[in-house]
Protein backbone atom coordinates (compact mmCIF):
# COMPACT_ATOMS: atom_id res chain seq x y z
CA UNK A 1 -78.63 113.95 -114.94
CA UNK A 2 -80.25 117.31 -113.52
CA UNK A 3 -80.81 120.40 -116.34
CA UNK A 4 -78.56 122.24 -113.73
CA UNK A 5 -75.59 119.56 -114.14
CA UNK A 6 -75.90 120.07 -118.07
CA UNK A 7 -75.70 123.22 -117.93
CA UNK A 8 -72.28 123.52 -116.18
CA UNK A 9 -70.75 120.80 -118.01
CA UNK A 10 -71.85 121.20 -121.36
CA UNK A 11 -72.05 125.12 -121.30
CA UNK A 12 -74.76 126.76 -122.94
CA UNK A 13 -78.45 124.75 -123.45
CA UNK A 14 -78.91 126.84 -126.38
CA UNK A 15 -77.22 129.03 -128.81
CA UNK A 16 -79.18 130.49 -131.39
CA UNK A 17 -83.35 131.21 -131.63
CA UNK A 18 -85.04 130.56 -134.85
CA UNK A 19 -87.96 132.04 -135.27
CA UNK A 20 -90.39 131.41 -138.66
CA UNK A 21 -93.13 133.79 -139.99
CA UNK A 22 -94.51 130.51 -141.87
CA UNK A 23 -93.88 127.64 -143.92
CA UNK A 24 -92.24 129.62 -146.59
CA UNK A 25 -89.63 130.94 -143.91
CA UNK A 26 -89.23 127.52 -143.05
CA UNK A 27 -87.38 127.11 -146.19
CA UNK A 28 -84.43 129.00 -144.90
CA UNK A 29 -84.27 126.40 -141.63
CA UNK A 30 -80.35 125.90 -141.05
CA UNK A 31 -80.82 124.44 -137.66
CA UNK A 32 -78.62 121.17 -138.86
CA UNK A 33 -75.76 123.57 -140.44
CA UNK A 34 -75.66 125.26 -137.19
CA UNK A 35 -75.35 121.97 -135.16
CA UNK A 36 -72.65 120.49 -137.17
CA UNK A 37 -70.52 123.71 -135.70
CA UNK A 38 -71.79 123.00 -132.39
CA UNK A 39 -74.13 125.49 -132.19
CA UNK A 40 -76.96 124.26 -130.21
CA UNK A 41 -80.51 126.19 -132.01
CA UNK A 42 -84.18 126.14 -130.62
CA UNK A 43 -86.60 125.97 -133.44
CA UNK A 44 -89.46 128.09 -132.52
CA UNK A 45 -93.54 126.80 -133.75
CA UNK A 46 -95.28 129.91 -132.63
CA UNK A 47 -96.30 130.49 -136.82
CA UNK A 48 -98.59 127.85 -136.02
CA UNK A 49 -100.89 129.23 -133.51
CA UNK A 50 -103.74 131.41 -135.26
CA UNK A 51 -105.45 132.62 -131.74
CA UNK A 52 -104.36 135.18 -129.31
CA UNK A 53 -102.30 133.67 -126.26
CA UNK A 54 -99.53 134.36 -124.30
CA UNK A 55 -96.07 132.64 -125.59
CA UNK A 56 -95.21 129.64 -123.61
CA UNK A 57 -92.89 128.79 -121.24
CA UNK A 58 -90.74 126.67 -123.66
CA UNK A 59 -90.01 129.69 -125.88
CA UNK A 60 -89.67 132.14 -122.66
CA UNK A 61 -87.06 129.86 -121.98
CA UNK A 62 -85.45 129.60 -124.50
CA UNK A 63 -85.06 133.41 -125.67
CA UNK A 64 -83.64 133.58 -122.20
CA UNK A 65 -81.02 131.11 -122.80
CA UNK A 66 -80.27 132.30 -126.11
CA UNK A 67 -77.76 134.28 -127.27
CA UNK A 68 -79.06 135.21 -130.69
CA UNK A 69 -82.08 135.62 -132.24
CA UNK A 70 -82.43 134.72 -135.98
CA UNK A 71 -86.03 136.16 -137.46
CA UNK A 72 -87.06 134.74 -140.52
CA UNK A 73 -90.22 136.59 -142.58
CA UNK A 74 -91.57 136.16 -146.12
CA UNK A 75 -94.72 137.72 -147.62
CA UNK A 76 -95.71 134.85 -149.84
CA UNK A 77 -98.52 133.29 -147.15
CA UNK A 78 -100.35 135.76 -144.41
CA UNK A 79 -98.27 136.48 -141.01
CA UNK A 80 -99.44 134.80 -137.80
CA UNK A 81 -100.58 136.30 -134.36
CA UNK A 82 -98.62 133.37 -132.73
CA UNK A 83 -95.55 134.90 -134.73
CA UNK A 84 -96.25 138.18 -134.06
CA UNK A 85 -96.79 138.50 -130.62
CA UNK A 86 -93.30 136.08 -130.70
CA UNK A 87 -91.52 138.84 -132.39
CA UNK A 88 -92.64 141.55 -129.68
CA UNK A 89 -91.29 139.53 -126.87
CA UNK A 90 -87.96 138.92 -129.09
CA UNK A 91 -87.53 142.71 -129.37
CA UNK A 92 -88.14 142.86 -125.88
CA UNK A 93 -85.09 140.86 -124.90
CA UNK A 94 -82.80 142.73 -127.59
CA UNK A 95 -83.61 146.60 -126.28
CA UNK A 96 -82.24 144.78 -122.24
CA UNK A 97 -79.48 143.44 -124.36
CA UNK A 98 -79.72 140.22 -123.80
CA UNK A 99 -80.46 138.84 -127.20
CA UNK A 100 -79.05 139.82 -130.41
CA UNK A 101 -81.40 139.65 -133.05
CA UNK A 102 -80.70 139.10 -136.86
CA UNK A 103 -83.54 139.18 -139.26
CA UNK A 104 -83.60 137.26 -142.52
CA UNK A 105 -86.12 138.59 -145.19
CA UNK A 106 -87.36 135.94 -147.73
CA UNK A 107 -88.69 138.48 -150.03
CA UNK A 108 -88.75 142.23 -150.57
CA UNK A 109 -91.27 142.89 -147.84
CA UNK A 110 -90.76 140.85 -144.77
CA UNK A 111 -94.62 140.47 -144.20
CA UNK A 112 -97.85 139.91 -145.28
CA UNK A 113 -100.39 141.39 -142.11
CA UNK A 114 -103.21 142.15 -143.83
CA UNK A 115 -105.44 139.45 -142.68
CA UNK A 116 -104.18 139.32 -139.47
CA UNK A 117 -104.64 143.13 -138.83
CA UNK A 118 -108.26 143.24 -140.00
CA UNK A 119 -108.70 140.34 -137.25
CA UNK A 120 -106.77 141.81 -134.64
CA UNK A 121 -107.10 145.39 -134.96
CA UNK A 122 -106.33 146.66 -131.61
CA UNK A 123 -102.69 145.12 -132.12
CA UNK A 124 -102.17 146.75 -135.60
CA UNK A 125 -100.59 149.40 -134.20
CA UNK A 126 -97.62 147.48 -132.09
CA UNK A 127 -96.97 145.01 -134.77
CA UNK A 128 -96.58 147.37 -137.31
CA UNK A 129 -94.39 149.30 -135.07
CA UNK A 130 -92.03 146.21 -133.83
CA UNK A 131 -91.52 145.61 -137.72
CA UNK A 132 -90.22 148.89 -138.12
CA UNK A 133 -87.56 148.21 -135.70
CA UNK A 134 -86.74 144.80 -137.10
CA UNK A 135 -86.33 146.74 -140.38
CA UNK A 136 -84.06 149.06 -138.57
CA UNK A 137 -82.30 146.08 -137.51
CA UNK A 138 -81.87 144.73 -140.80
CA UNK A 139 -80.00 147.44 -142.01
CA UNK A 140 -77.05 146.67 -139.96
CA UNK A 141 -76.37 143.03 -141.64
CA UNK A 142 -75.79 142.87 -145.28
CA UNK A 143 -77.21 139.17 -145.13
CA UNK A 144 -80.65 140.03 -144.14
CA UNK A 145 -81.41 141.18 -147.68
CA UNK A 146 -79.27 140.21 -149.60
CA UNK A 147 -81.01 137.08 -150.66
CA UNK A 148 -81.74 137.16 -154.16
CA UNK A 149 -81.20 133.44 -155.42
CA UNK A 150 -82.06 132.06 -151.88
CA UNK A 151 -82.85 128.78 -152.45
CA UNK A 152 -80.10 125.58 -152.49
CA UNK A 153 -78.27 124.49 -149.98
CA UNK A 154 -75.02 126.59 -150.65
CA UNK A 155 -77.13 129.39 -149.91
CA UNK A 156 -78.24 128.38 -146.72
CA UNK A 157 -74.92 126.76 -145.97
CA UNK A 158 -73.52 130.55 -146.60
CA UNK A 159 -76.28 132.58 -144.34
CA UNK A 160 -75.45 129.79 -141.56
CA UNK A 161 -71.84 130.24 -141.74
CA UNK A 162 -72.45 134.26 -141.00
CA UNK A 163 -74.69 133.42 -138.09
CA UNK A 164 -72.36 131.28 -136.73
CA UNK A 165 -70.02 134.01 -137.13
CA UNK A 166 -72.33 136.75 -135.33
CA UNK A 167 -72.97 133.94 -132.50
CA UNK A 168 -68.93 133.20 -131.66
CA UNK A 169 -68.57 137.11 -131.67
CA UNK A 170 -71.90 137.31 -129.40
CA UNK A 171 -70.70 134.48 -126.82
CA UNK A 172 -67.15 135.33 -126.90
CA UNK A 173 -67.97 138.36 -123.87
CA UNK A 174 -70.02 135.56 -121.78
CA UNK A 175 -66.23 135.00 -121.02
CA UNK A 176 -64.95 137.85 -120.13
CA UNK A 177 -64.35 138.31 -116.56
CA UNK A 178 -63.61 135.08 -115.59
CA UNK A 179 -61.83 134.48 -112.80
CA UNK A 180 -58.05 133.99 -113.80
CA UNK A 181 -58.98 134.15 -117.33
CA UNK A 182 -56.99 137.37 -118.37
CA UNK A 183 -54.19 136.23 -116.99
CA UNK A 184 -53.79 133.06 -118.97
CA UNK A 185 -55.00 134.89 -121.85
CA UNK A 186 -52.16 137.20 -121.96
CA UNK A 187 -49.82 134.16 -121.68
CA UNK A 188 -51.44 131.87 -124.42
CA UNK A 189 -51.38 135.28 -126.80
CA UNK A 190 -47.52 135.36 -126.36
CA UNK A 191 -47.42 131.65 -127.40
CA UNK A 192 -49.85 132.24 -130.18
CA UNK A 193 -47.33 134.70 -132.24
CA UNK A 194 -50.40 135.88 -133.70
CA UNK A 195 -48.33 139.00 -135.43
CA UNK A 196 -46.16 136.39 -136.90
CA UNK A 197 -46.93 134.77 -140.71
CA UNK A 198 -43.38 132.68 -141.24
CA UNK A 199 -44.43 129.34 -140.00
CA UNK A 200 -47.38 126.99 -138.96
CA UNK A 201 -47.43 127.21 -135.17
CA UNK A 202 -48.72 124.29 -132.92
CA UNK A 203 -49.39 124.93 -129.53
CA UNK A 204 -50.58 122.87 -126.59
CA UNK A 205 -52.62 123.23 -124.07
CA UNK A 206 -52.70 120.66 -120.61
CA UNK A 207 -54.24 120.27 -117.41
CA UNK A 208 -56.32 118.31 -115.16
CA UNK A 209 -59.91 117.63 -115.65
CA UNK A 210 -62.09 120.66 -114.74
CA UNK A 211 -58.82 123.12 -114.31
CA UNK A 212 -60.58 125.27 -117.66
CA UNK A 213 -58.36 124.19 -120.82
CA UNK A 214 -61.66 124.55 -122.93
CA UNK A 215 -62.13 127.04 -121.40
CA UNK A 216 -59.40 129.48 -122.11
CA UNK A 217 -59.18 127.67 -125.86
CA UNK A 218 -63.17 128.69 -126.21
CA UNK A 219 -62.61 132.68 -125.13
CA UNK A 220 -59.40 132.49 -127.78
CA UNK A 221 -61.04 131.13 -130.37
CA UNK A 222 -63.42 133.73 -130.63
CA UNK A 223 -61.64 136.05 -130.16
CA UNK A 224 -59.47 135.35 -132.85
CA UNK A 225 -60.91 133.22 -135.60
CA UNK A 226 -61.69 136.72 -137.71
CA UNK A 227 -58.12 136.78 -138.23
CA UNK A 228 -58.13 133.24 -140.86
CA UNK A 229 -59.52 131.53 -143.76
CA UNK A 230 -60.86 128.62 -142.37
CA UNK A 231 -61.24 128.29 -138.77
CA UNK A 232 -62.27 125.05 -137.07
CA UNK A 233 -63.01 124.06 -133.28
CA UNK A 234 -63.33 119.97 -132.72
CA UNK A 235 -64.35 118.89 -129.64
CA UNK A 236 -64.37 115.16 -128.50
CA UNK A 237 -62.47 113.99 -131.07
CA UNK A 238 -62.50 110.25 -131.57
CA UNK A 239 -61.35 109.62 -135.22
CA UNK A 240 -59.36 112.82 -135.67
CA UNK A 241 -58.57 112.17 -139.55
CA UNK A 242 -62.44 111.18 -140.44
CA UNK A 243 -63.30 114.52 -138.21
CA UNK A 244 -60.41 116.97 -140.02
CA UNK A 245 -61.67 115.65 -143.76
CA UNK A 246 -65.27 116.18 -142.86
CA UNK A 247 -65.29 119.69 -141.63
CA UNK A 248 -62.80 120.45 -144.42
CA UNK A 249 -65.21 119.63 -146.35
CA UNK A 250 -63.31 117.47 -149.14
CA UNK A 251 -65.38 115.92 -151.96
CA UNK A 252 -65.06 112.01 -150.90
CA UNK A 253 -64.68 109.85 -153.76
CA UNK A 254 -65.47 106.43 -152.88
CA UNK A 255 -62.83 105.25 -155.30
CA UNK A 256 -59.90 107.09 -154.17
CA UNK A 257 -57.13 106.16 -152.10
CA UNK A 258 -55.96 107.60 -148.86
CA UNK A 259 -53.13 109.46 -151.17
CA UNK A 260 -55.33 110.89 -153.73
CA UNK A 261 -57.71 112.06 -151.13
CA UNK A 262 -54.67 113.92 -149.42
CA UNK A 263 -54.16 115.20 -152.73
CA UNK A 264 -57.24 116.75 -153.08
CA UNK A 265 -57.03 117.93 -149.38
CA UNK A 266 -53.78 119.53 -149.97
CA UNK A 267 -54.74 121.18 -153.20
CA UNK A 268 -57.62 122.48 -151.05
CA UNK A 269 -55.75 124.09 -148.02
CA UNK A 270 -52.62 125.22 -149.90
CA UNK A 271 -53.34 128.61 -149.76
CA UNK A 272 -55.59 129.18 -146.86
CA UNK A 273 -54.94 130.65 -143.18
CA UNK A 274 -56.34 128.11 -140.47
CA UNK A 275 -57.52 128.07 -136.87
CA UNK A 276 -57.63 124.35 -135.70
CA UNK A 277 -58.74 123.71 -132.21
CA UNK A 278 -58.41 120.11 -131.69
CA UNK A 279 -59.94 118.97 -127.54
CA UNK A 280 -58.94 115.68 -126.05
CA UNK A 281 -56.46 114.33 -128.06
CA UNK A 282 -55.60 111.47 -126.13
CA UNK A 283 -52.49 109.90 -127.65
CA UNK A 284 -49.37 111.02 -129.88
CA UNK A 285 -50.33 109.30 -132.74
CA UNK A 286 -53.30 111.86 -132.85
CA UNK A 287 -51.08 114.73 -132.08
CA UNK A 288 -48.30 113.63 -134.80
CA UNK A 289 -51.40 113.14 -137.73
CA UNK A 290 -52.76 117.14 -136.83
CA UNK A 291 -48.93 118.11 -136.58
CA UNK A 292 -48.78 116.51 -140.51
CA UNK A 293 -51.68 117.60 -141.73
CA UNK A 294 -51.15 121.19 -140.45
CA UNK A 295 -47.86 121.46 -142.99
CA UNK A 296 -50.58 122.01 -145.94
CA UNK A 297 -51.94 125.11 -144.36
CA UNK A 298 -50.86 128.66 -145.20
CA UNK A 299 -48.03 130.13 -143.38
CA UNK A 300 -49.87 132.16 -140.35
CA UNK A 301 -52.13 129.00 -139.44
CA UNK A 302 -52.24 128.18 -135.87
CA UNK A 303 -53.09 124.42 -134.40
CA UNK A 304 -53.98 123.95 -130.56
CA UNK A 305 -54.10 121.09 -129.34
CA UNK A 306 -55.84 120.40 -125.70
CA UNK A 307 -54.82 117.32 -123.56
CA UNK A 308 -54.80 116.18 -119.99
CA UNK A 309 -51.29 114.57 -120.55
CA UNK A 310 -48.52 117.09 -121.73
CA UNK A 311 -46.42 113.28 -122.82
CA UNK A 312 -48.65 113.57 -125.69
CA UNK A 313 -48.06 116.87 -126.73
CA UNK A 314 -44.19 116.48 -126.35
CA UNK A 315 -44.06 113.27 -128.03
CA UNK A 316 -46.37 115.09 -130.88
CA UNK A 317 -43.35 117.28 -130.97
CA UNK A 318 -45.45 120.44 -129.50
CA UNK A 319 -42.30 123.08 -128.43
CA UNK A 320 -44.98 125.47 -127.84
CA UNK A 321 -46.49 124.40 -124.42
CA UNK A 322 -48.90 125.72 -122.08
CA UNK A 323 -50.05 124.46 -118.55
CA UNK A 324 -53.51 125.67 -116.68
CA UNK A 325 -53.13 125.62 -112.92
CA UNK A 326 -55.69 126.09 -110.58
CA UNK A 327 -57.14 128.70 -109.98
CA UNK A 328 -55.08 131.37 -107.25
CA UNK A 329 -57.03 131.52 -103.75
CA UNK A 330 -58.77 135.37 -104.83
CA UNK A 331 -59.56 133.93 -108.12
CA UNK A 332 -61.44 130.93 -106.61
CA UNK A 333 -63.66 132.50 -104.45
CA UNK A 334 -64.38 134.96 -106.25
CA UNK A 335 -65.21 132.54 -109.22
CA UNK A 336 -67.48 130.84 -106.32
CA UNK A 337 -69.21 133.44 -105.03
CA UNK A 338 -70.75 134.49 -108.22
CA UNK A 339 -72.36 131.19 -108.56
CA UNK A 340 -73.50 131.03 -104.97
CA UNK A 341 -74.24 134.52 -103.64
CA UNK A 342 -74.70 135.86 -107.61
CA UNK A 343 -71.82 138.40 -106.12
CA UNK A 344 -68.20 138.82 -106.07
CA UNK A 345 -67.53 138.12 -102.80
CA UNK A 346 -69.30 135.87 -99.91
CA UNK A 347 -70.98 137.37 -97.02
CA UNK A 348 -69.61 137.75 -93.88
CA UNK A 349 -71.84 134.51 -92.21
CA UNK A 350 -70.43 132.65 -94.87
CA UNK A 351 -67.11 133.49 -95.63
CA UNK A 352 -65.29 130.74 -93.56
CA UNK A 353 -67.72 128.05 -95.22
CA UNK A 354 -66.98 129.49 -98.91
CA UNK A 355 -63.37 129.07 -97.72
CA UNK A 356 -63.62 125.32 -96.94
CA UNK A 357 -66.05 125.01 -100.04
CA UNK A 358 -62.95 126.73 -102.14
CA UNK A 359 -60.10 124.50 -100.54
CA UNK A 360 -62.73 121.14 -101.26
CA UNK A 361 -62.88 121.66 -104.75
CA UNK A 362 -59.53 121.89 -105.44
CA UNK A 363 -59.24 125.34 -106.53
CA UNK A 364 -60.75 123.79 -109.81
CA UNK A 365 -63.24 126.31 -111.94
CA UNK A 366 -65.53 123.33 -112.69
CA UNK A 367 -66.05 121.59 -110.09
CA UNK A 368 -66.43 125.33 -108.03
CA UNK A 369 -69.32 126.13 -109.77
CA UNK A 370 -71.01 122.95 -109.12
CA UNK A 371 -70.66 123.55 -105.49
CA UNK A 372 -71.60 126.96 -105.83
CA UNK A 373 -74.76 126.08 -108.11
CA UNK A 374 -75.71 123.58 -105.65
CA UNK A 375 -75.19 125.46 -102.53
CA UNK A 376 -76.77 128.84 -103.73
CA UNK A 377 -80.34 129.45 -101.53
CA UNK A 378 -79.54 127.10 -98.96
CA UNK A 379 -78.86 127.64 -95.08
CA UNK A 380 -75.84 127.23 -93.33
CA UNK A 381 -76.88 123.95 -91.34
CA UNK A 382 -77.58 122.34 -94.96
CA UNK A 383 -73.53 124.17 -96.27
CA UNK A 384 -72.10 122.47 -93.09
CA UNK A 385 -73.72 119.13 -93.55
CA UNK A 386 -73.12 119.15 -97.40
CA UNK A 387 -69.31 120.09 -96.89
CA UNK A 388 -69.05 117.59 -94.12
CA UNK A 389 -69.43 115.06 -96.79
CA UNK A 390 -67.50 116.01 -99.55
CA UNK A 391 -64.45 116.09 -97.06
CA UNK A 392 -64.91 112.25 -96.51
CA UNK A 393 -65.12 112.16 -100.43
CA UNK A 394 -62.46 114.96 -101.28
CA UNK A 395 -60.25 112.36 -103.75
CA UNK A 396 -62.90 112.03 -105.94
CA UNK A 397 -63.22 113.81 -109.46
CA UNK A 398 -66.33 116.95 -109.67
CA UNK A 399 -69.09 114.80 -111.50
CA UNK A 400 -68.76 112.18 -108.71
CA UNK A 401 -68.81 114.63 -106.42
CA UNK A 402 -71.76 116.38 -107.71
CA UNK A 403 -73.47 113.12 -107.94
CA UNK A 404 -73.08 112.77 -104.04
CA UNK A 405 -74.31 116.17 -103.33
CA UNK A 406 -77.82 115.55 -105.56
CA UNK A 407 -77.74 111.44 -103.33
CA UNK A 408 -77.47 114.20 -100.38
CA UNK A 409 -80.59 116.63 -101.35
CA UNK A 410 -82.80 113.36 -102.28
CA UNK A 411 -82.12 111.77 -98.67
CA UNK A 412 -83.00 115.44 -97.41
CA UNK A 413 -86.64 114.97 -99.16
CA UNK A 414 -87.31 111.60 -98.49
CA UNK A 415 -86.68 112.48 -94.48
CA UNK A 416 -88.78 115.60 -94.64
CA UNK A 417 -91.53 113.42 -96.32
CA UNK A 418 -91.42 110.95 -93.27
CA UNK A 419 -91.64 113.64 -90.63
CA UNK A 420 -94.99 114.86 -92.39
């Protein structure tokens, strides 16, 4: 599978940037609390180099893909140049505003340059001056000092939960502007009821594969998950009940029945506000257990559940239904273009091969932008013998599709090796 395909499928390589000042910051790694939310994190080693080099292409990378930045610092061992000359680059990215950086001091200073400074003098200056801002930073989150008793996993638990937090608000523009997504927006809001607190509100989401039901429940989510106690986003979901009392996070007693476990659950939940996002529930039995287990929540809570087959969510007994078409001709190529010409609209040489590209893919967002990814850069001779076959293979779903298009690009290199 090519880094490109993972990328459109999967969404975002990587979330969240940790970066260490040492092994004492190292005691604040929350890399697996951020994972069990999904959260994908890249846990930086630049602390480790003690010579003066350029970062590498790994971390370049991955502060690009990142969304957030999460600087941890302690003065209890001697700061790093590796760490140092990290930390310039990360402020670097967060004055283009591409990164949003959170720092996370250990101790009452964040660092300890002494040593370093008397062996790199000529970079005194700039390090001393990049802390400042990271100080300046600081100032703006109440958790990146307020860390008193900071050992124990509750505490770390707690400063993870906030970053998620910061990250969902973060990625939750990455959506905006999407094509057709403000229009379904406005429609699922109007399902929602959000202004109304009388009644535990289950509502549905269907479509075909690719047509963006994650999508649209993603950009809600975050938009909205401020607004309750608990809120939850499962993905995949296999063994929905194991999932639900995991993330809950009841206390399982080895010893206890199904019904004192529900017990405890319900004891639990009783008076807090939920956000449950349940994706690809597959059956009604599924959709009934969420619909059941949704009755302990607090008046206010809202359930979606996401399916391909809207049978499931009416025999679930979903009323509150909603369906997401394909995308409307505008939408589509527009949605197309910005993958392939990195505008919103094709040029004029290509506009009746963005068309066809368009009408091949169904007028489906996912499987647009893996033509557009692919097609980006390359000539027209290459578009019209790439479209030619995907029209002989137009029933077929996006990732079998995309597979023939990579088949295509590898016969393309193993001819031009030949001809050599």
């Amino acid at each position: 599978m090519s880094s490109s395909y993972s990328f459109l499928l999967a969404g975002r390589e990587l979330d969240v940037f940790l970066s260490f000042s040492g092994k004492k910051a190292l005691d604040m790694d929350f890399g697996y609390d951020l994972s069990r939310n999904g959260i994908k994190s890249f846990k930086s080693e630049s602390w480790k180099e003690k010579s003066f080099k350029p970062i590498d292409r790994q971390t370049l990378e991955a502060l690009t893909e990142s969304k957030v930045a999460v600087v941890m610092t302690s003065d209890e061992e001697a700061s790093s140049v590796g760490f140092l000359e990290e930390l310039l680059v990360i402020l670097e990215f967060q004055e283009k505003r591409s990164l949003t950086v959170i720092p996370i001091f250990l101790t009452k200073r964040p660092l300890d340059m002494e040593e370093v400074s008397h062996l790199f003098p000529e970079r005194d200056r700039m390090w001393r001056t990049v802390i400042a801002k990271l100080e300046n930073i600081a100032a703006q989150y109440s958790l990146s000092r307020n860390l008193a008793v900071i050992h124990g996993t509750h505490r770390i638990k707690q400063v993870a939960d906030d970053v998620r937090l910061m990250f969902l608000s973060c990625a939750s523009s990455d959506f905006k502007g999407l094509a057709g997504m403000d229009r379904h927006l406005k429609a699922f809001h109007e399902l929602l009821a959000l202004d109304s607190d009388k009644e535990v509100r289950t509502v549905g989401i269907w479509g075909c594969a690719g047509v963006g039901k994650t999508t649209l429940a993603r950009y809600c989510y975050a938009e909205i998950f401020v607004k309750f106690h608990t809120h939850l986003f499962l993905e995949n979901i296999q063994d929905i009940k194991l999932k639900l009392l995991e993330n809950i996070e009841v206390e399982e007693d080895v010893t206890s029945s199904d019904h004192e476990r529900n017990e405890i659950t319900e004891a639990r939940n009783k008076h807090r506000r939920v956000l449950l996002v349940a994706d690809g529930v597959k059956d009604s039995e599924q959709g009934q257990w969420i619909k059941e287990y949704a009755n302990w929540f607090a008046p206010g809570s809202r359930i979606i559940l996401i399916t391909q087959d809207k049978s499931v969510l009416e025999e679930s007994g979903v009323n509150h239904v909603y369906e997401v078409g394909s995308l409307r001709y505008d939408e589509a190529l527009q949605l197309f273009s910005r993958f392939a010409f990195r505008q919103p609209y094709p040029p004029p040489e290509f506009e009746r091969l963005s068309v066809r590209a368009v009408q091949l893919a169904g007028f489906l967002p996912m499987a647009i932008r893996l033509f557009g990814s692919f097609l980006t850069g390359r000539g027209k001779e290459e578009w019209e013998a790439t479209l030619l076959k995907l029209s002989a293979k137009q029933s077929k779903e996006a990732v079998e599709v995309w597979k023939i298009m990579e088949a295509s690009e590898d016969e393309q290199i193993v001819e031009a090796s030949s001809q050599r």
